[in-house]
Protein backbone atom coordinates (compact mmCIF):
# COMPACT_ATOMS: atom_id res chain seq x y z
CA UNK A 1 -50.81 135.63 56.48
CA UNK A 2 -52.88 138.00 58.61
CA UNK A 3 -50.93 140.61 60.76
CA UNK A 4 -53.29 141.16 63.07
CA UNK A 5 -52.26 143.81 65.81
CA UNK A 6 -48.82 143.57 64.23
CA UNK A 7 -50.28 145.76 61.41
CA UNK A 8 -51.14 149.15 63.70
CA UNK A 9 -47.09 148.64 64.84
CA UNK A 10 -45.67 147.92 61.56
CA UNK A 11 -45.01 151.71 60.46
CA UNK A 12 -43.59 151.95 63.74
CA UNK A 13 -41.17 149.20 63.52
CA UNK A 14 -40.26 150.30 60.16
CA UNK A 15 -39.95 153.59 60.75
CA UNK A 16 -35.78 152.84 59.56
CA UNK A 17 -36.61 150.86 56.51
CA UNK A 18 -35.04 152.45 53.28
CA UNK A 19 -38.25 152.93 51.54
CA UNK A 20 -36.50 155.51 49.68
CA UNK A 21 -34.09 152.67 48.32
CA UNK A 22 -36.95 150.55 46.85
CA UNK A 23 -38.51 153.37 45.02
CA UNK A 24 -35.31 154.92 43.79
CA UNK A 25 -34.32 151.04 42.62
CA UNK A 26 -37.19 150.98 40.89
CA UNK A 27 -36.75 154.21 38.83
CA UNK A 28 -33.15 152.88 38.39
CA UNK A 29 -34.32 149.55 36.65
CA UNK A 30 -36.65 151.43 34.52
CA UNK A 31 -34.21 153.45 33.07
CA UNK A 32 -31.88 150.90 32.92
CA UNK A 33 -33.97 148.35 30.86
CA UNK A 34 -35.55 151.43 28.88
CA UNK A 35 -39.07 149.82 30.57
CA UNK A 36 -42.05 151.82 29.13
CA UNK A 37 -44.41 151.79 32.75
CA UNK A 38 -47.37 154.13 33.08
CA UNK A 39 -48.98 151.80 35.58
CA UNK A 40 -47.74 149.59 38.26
CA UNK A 41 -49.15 146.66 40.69
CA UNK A 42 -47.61 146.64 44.27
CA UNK A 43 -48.10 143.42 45.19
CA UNK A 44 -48.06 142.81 49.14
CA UNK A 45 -48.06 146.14 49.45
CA UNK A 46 -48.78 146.59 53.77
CA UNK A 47 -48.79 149.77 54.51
CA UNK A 48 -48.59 151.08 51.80
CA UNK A 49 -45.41 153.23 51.84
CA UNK A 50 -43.90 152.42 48.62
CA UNK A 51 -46.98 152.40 47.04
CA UNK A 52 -47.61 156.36 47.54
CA UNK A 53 -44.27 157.06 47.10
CA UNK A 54 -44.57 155.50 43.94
CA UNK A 55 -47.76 157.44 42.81
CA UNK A 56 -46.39 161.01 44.05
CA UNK A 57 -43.67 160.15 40.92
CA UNK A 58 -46.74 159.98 38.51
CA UNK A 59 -47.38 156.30 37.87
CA UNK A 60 -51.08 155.08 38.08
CA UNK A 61 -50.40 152.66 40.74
CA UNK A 62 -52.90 149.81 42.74
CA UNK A 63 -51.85 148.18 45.89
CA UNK A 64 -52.68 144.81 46.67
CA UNK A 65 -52.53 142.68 50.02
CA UNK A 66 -54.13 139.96 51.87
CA UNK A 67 -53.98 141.92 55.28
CA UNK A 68 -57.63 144.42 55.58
CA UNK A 69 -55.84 146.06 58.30
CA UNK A 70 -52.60 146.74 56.14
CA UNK A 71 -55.13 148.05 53.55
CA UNK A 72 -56.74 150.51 55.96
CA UNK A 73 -53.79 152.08 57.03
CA UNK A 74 -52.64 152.43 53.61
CA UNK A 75 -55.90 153.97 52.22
CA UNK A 76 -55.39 156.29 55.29
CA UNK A 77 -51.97 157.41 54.60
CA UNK A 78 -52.91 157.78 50.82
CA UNK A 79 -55.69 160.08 51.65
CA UNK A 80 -53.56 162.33 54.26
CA UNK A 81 -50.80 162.93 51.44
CA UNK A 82 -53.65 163.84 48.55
CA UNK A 83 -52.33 161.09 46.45
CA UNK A 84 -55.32 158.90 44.68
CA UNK A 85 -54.64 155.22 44.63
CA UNK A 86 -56.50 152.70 44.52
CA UNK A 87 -56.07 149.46 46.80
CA UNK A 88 -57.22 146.13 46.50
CA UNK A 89 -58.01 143.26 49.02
CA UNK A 90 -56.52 140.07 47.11
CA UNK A 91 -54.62 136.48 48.18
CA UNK A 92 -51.72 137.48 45.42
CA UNK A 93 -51.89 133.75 45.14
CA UNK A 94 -55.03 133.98 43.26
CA UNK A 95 -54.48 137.41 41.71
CA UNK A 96 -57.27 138.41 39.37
CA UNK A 97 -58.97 141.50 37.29
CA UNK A 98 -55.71 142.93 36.14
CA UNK A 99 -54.77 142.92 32.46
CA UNK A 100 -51.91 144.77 30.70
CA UNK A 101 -50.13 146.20 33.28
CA UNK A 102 -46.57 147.52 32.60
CA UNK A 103 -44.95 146.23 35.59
CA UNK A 104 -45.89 144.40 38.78
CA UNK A 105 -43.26 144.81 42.04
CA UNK A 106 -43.25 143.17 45.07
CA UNK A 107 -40.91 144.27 47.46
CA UNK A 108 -39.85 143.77 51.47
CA UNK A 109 -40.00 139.91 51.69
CA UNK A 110 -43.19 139.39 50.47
CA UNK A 111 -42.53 136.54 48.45
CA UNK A 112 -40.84 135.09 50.93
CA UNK A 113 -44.03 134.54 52.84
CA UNK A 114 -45.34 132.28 49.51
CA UNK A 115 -43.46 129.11 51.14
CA UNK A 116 -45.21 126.82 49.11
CA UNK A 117 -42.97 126.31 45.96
CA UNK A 118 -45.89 125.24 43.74
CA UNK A 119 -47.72 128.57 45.30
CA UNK A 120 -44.52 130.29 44.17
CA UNK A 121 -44.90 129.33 40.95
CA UNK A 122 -48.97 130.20 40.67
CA UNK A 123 -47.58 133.52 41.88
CA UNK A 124 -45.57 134.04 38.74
CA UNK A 125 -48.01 132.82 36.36
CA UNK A 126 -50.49 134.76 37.51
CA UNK A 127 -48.51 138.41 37.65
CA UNK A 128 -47.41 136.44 33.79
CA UNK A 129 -50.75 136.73 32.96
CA UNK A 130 -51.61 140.39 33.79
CA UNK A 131 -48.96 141.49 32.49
CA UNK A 132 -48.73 143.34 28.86
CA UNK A 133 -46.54 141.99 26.39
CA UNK A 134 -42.87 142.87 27.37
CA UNK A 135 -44.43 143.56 31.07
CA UNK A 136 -41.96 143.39 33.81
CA UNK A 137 -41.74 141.55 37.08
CA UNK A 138 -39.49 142.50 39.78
CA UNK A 139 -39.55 140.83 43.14
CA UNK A 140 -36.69 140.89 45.87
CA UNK A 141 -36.41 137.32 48.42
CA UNK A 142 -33.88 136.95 50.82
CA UNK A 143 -30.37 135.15 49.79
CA UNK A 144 -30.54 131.53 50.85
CA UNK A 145 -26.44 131.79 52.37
CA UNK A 146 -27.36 135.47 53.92
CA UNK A 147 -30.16 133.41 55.70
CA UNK A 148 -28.34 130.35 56.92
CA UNK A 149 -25.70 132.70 58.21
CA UNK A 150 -27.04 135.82 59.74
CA UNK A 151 -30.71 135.05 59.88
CA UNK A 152 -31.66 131.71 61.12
CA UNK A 153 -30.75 130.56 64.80
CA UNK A 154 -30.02 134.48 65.73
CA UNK A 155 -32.17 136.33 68.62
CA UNK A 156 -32.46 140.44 67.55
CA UNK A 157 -33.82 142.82 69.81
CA UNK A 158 -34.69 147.14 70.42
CA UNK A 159 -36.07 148.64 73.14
CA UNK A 160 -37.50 152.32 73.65
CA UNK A 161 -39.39 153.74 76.28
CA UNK A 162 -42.86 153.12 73.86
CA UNK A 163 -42.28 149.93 71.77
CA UNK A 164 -40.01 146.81 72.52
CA UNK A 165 -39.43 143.75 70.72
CA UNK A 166 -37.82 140.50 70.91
CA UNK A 167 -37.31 138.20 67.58
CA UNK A 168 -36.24 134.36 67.39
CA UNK A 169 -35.34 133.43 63.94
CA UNK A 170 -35.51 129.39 64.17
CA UNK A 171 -34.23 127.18 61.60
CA UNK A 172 -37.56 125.36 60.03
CA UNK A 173 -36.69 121.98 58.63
CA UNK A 174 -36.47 122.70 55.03
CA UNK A 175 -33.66 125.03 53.85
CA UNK A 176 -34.48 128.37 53.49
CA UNK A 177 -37.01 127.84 55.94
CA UNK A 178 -37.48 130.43 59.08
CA UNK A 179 -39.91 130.28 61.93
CA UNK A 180 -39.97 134.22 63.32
CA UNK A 181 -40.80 134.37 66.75
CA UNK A 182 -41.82 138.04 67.90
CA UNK A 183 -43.07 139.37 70.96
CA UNK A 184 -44.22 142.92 71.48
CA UNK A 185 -44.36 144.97 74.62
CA UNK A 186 -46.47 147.93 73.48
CA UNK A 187 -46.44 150.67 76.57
CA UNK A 188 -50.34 151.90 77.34
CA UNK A 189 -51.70 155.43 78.33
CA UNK A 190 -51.51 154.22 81.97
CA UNK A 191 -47.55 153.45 81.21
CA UNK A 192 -48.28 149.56 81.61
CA UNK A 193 -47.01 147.85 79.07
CA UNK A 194 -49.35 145.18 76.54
CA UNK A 195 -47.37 142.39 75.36
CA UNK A 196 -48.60 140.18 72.16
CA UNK A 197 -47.17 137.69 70.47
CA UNK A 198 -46.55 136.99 66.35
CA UNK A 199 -45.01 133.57 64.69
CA UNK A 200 -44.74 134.38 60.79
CA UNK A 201 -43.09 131.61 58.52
CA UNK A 202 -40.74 132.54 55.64
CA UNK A 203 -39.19 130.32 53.00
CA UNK A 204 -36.46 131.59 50.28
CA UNK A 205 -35.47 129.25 47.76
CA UNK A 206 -32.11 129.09 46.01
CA UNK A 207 -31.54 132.01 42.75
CA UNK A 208 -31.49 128.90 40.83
CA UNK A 209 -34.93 127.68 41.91
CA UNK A 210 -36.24 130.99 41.15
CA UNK A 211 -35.44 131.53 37.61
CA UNK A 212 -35.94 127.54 37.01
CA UNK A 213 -39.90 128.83 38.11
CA UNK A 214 -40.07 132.15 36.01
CA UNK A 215 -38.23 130.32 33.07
CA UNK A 216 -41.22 127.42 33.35
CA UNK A 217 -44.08 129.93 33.25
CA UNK A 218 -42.42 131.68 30.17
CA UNK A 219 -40.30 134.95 31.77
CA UNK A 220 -37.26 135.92 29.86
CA UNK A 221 -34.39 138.24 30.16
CA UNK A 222 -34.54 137.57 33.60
CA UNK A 223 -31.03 139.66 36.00
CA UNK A 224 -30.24 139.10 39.20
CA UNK A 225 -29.06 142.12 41.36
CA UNK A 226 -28.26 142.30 44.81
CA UNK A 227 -28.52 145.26 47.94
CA UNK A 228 -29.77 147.69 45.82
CA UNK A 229 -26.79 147.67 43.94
CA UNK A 230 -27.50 148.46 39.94
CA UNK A 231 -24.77 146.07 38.77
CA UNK A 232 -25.73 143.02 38.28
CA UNK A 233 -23.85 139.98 37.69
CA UNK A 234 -21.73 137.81 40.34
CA UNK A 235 -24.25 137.69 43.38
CA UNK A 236 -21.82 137.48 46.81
CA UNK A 237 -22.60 135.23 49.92
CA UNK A 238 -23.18 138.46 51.86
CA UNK A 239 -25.84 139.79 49.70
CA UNK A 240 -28.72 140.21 52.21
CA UNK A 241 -31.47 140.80 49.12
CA UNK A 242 -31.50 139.76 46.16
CA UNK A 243 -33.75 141.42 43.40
CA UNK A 244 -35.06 138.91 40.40
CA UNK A 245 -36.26 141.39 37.16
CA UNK A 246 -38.41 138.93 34.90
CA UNK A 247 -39.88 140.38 31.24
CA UNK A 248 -42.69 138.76 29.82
């Protein structure tokens, strides 16, 4: 999907996002499963905030997103904090010209904008295939009851004095499915206010779907965790995100 002018707001509108979170999971998980990683993938990786953060800990890292105007804005903030890294302008759908890489991570949804189930599938055979041997996967999706509770058929809004926004989340007609409907009211140097409008589609499939698709293109050991949390095991209705870790 392209972001278009949703791309110079998105650092703005995640300005609360607990980057920290997904970095310091990370870590966690490669401790945890003794991982050896000297290079990582980011795949969908916007911005580019976890990305850096990632390379300030020392891991030769390359970001990779559809979006050119994610990717500019991520070069950018790469160059102001003196961190080298190297970005790449790729449909993760077709990913290509990687080869033994230690572990590939895709975090904040981004599979969740794959809707397509076989697409969801190339996606994991692909990462498969640029991976080393006993490379490691981990993605996080959205948890199918979190989403037919909390999610779809709920209005969210924030206002400030510079930035307001107003999201629809709409039931699509497969399960899982959500049609976000965001509008923008971005305030100008005359103090009128610019209003644009973004529909993005996301689709989240059922934990058993998932590891039915890694198990098909040959993942194993693959744990479920959920929130962050770094116990895995029962996964609760409640659980907003769910983390899949796949080893080749």
């Amino acid at each position: 999907m392209a972001y278009h002018q949703f791309a110079a707001l998105y650092d703005r509108l995640m300005a609360h996002a607990p980057y920290h979170k997904w970095v310091q999971f990370t870590e966690d998980i490669i401790h945890k499963h003794a991982l050896h990683v000297n290079n990582i993938v980011d795949l969908g990786c916007g911005t580019g905030e976890i990305t850096v953060r990632l390379k300030e800990l020392g891991y030769h890292i390359t970001g990779v997103d559809v979006s050119e105007d994610m990717l500019a804005i991520a070069n950018a903030k790469a160059l102001h904090q003196h961190q080298s890294v190297t970005f790449v302008h790729q449909d993760i759908r077709n990913l290509e010209g990687f080869d033994h890489i230690d572990l590939c991570v895709s975090y904040c949804d981004v599979m969740n904008y794959i809707t397509d189930i076989n697409d969801v599938e190339q996606v994991f055979q692909k990462v498969y295939n640029c991976l080393s041997n006993h490379g490691t996967f981990i993605f996080d999706v959205h948890h199918l009851p979190y989403v037919e509770e909390y999610l779809v058929n709920h209005s969210f809004s924030d206002v400030t004095d510079e930035l307001a926004y107003i999201w629809e989340c709409e039931a699509a007609d497969q399960l899982g499915g959500m049609n976000h409907y965001l509008t923008f009211f971005e305030q100008q140097s005359d103090n009128s206010y610019h209003r644009f409008d973004e529909h993005h589609y996301q689709q989240t499939q059922s934990l058993a779907i998932y590891e039915k698709l890694l198990k098909n293109v040959g993942y194993t050991k693959i744990t479920f965790y959920n929130d962050f949390q770094m116990q895995n095991g029962k996964i609760e209705n409640n659980s907003e995100r769910i983390f899949i870790i796949a080893e080749k």
